[in-house]
N, C-alpha and C. Protein backbone atom coordinates (compact mmCIF):
# COMPACT_ATOMS: atom_id res chain seq x y z
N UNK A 1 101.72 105.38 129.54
CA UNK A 1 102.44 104.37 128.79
C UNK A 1 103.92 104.43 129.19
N UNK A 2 104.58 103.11 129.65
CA UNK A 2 106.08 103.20 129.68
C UNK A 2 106.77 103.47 128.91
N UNK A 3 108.23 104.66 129.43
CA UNK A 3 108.75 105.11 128.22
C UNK A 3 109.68 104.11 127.72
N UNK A 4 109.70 102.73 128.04
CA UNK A 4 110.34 102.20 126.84
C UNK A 4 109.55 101.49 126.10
N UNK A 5 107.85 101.60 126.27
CA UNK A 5 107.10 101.26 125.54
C UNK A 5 106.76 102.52 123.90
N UNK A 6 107.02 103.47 124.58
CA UNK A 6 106.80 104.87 124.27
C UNK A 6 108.12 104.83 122.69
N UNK A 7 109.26 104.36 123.40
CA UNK A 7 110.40 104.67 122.36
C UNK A 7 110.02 103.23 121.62
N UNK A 8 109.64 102.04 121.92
CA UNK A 8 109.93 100.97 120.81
C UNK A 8 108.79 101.63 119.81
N UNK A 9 107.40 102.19 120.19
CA UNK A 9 106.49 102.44 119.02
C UNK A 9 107.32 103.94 118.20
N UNK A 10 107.78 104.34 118.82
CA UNK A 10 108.14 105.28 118.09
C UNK A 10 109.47 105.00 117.43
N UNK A 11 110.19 104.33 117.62
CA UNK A 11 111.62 103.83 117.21
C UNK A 11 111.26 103.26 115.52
N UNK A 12 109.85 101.88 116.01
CA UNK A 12 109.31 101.32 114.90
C UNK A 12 108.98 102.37 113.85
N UNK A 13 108.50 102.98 113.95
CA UNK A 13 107.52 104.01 113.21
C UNK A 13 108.90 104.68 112.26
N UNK A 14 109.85 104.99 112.90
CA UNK A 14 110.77 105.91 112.50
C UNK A 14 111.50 104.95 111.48
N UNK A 15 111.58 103.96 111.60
CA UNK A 15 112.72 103.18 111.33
C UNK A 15 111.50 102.81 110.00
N UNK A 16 110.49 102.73 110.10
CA UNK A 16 109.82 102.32 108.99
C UNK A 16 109.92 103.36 107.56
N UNK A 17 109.77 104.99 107.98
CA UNK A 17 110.03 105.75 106.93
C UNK A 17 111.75 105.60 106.38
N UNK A 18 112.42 105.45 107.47
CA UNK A 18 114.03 105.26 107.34
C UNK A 18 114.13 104.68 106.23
N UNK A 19 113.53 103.17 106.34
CA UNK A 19 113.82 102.15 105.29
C UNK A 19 113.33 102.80 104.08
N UNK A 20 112.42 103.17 104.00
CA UNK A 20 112.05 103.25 103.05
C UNK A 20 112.62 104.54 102.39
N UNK A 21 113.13 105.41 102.73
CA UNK A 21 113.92 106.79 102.43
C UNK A 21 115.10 106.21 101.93
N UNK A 22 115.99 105.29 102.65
CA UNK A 22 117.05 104.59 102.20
C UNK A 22 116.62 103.51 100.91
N UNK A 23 116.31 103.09 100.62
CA UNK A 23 116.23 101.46 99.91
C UNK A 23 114.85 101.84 98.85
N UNK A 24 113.91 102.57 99.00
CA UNK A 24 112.69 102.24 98.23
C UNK A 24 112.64 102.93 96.96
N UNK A 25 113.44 103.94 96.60
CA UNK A 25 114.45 104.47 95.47
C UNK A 25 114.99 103.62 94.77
N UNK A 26 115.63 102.58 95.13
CA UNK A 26 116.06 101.50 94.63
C UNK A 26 114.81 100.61 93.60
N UNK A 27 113.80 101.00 93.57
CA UNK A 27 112.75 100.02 92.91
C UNK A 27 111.74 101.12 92.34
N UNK A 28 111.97 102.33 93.22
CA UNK A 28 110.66 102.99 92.50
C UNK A 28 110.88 104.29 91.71
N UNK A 29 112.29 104.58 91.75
CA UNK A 29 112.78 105.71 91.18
C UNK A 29 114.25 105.41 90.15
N UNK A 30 113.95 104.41 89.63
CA UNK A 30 115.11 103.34 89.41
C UNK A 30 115.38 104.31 87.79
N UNK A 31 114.69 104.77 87.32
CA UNK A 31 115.09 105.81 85.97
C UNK A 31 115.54 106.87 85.96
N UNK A 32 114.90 107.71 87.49
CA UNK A 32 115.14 108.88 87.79
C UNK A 32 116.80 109.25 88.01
N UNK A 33 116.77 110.76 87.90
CA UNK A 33 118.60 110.60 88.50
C UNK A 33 119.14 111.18 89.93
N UNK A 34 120.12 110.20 90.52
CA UNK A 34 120.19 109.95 91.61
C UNK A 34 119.43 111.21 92.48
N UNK A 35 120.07 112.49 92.04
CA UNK A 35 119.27 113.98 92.49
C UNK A 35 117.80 114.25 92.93
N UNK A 36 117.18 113.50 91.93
CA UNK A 36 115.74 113.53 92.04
C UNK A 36 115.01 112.04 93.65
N UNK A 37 116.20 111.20 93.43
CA UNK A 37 115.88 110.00 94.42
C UNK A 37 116.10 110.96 95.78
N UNK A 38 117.11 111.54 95.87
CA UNK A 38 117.81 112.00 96.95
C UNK A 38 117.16 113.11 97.65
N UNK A 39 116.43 113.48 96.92
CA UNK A 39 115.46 114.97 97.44
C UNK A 39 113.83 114.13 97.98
N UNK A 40 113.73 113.27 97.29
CA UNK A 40 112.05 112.16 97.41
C UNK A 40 112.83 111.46 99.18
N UNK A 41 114.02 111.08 99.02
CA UNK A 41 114.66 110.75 100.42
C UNK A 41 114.57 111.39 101.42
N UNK A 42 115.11 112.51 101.15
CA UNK A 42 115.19 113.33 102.45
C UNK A 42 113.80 113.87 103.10
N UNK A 43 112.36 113.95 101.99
CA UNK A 43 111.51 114.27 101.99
C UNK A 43 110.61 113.63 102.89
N UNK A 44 110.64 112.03 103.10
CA UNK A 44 110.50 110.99 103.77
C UNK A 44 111.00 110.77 104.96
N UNK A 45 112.89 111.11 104.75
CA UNK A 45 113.53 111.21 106.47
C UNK A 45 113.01 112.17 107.31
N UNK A 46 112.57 113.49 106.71
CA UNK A 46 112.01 114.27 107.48
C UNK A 46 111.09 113.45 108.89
N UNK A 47 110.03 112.87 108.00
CA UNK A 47 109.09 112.23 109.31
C UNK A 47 110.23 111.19 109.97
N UNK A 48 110.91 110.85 109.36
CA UNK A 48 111.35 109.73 110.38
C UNK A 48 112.28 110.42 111.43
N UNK A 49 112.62 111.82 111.46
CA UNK A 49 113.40 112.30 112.40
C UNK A 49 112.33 112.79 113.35
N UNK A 50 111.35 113.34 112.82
CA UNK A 50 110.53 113.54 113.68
C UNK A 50 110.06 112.59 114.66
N UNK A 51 109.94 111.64 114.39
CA UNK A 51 110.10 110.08 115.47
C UNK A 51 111.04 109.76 116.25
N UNK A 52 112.33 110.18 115.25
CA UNK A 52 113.40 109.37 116.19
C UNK A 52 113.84 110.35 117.27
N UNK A 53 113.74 111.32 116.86
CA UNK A 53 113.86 112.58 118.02
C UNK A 53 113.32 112.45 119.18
N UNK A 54 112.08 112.55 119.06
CA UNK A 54 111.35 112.52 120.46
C UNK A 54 111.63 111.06 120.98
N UNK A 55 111.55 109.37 120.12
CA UNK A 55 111.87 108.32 120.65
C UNK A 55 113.17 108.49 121.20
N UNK A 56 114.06 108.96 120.56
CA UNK A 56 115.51 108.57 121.78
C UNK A 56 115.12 109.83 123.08
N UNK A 57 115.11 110.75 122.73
CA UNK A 57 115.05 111.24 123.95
C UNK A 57 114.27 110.83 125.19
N UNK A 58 112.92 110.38 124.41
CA UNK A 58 112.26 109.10 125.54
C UNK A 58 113.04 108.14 126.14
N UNK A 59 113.76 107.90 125.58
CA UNK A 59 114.26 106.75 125.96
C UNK A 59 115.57 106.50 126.61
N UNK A 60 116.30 107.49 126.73
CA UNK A 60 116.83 107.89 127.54
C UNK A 60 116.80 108.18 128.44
N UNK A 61 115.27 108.64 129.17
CA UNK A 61 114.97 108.78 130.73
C UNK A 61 115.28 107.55 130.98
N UNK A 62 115.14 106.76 130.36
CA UNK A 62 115.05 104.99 131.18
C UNK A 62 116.51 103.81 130.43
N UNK A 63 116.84 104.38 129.36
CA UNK A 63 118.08 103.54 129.20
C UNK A 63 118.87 103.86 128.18
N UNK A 64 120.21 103.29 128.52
CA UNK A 64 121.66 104.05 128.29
C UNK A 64 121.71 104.02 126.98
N UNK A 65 122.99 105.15 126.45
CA UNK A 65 123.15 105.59 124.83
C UNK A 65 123.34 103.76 124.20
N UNK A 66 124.18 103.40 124.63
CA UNK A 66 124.26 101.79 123.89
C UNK A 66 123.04 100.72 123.72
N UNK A 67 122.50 100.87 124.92
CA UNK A 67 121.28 99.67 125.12
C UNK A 67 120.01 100.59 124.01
N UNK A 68 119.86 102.29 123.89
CA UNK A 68 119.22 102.65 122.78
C UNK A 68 119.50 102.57 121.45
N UNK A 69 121.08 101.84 121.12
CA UNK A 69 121.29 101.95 119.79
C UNK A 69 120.85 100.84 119.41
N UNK A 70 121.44 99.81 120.06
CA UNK A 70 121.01 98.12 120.36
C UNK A 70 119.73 98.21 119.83
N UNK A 71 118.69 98.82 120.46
CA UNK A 71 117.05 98.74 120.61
C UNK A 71 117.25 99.31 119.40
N UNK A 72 117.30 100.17 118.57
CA UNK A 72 117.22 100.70 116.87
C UNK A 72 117.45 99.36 115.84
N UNK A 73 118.78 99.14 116.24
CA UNK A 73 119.21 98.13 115.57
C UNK A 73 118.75 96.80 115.06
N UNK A 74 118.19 96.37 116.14
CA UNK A 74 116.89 95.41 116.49
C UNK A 74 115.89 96.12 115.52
N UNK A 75 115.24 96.82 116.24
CA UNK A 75 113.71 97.16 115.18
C UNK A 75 114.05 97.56 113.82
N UNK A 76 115.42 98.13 113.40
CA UNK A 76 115.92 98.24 112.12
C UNK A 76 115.89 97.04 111.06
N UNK A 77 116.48 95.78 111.66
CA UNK A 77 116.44 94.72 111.02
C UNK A 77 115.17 94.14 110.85
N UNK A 78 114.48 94.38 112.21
CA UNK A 78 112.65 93.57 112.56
C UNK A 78 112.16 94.50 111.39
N UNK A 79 112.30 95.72 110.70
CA UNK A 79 111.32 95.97 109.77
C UNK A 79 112.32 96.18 108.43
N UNK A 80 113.29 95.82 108.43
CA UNK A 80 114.12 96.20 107.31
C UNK A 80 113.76 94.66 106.34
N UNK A 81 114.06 93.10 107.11
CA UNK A 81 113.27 92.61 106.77
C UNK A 81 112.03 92.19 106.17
N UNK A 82 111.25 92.24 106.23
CA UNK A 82 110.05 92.46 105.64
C UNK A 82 109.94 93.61 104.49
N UNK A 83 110.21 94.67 104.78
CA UNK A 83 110.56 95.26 103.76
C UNK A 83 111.24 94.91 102.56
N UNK A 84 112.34 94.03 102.97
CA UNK A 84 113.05 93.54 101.84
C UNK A 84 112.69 92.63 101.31
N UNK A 85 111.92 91.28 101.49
CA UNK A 85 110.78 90.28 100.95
C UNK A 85 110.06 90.58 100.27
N UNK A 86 109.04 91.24 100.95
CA UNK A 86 107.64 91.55 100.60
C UNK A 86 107.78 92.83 100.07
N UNK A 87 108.45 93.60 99.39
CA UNK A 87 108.88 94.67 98.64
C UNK A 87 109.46 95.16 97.79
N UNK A 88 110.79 94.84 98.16
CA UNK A 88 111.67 95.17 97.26
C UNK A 88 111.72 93.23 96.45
N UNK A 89 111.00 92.66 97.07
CA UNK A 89 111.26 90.82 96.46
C UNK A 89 112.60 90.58 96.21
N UNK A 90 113.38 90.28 97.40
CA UNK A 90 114.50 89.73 97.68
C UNK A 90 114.07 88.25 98.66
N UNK A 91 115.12 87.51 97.57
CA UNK A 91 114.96 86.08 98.50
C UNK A 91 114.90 85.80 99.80
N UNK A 92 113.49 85.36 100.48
CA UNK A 92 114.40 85.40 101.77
C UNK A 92 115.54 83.88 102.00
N UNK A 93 116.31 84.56 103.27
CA UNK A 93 117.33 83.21 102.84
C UNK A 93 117.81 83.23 104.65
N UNK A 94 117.99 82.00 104.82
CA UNK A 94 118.71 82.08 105.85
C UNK A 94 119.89 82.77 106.93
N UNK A 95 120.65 83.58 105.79
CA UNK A 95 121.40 84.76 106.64
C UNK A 95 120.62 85.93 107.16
N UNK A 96 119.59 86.16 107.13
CA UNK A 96 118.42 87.36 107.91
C UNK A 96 118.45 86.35 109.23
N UNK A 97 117.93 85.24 109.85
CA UNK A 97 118.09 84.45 110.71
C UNK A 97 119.50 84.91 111.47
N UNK A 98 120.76 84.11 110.62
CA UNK A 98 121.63 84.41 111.39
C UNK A 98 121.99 85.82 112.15
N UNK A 99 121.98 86.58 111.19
CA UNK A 99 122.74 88.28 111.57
C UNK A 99 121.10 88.32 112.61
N UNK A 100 119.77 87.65 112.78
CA UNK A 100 118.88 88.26 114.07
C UNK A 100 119.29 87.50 115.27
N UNK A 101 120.38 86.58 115.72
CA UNK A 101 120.44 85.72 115.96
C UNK A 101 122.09 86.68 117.08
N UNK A 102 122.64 87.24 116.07
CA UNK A 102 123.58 87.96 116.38
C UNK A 102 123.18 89.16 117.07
N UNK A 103 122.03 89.35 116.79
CA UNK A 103 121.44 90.89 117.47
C UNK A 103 120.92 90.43 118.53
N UNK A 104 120.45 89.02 118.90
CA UNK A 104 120.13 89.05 119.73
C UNK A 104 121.30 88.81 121.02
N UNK A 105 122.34 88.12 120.53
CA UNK A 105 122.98 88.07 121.28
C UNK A 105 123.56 89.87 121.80
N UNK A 106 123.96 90.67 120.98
CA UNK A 106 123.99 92.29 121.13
C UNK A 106 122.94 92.62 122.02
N UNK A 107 121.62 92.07 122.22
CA UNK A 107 120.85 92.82 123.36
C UNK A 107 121.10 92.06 124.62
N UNK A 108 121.69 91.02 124.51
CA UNK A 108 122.19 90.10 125.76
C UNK A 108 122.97 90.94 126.31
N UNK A 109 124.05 91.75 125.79
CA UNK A 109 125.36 91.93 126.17
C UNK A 109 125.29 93.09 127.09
N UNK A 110 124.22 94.42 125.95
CA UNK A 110 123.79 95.67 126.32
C UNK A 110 122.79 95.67 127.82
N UNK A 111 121.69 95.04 127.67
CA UNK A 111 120.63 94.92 128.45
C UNK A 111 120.88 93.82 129.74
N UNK A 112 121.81 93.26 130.01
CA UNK A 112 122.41 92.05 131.39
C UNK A 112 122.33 93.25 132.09
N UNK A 113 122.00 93.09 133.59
CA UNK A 113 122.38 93.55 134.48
C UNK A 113 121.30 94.70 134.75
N UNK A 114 120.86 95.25 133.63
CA UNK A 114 119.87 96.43 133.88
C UNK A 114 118.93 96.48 134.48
């Protein structure tokens, strides 16, 4: 498998516990105190470092520190999205469009020439 096939599944994966370590406290631990959210967090980032670890370093055989943050950033929003709809039930609204619109132009900028 190509390793920048290698880092987007694993980037995804990572970025999926991320979100949810960050933001899913927000709805499901909403009584608890912050202490108790913050330990259920880190508990969760665990796996997601375990992903992102081995994904950047993958991904680095094949492309540069910027064009890998770019690529996070991207799949950050591609699942932060959905997450935020279909989850946490936030409106969707037309500024998710714009700011993907802006990222895409950010992988234009990073990824030209490569």
């Amino acid at each position: 498998m190509p390793a920048s096939l290698q880092t987007l599944i694993l980037l995804t994966l990572s970025n999926v516990f991320m979100t949810f370590a960050w933001y899913a406290h927000l709805k499901d631990m909403n009584n608890q105190p912050w202490i108790a959210a913050a330990f259920a967090s880190w508990g969760i980032a665990a796996f997601e470092y375990l992903l992102q670890v081995p994904a950047n370093r993958i991904g680095f055989t094949v492309m540069s520190l910027p064009q890998l943050k770019i690529m996070q950033e991207v799949i950050a929003l591609s699942v932060f999205i959905p997450f935020a709809v279909l989850y946490m039930k936030v409106e969707l609204k037309w500024d998710f469009l714009w700011a993907s619109l802006c990222l895409v132009g950010a992988v234009y900028f990073m990824f030209r020439g490569a």
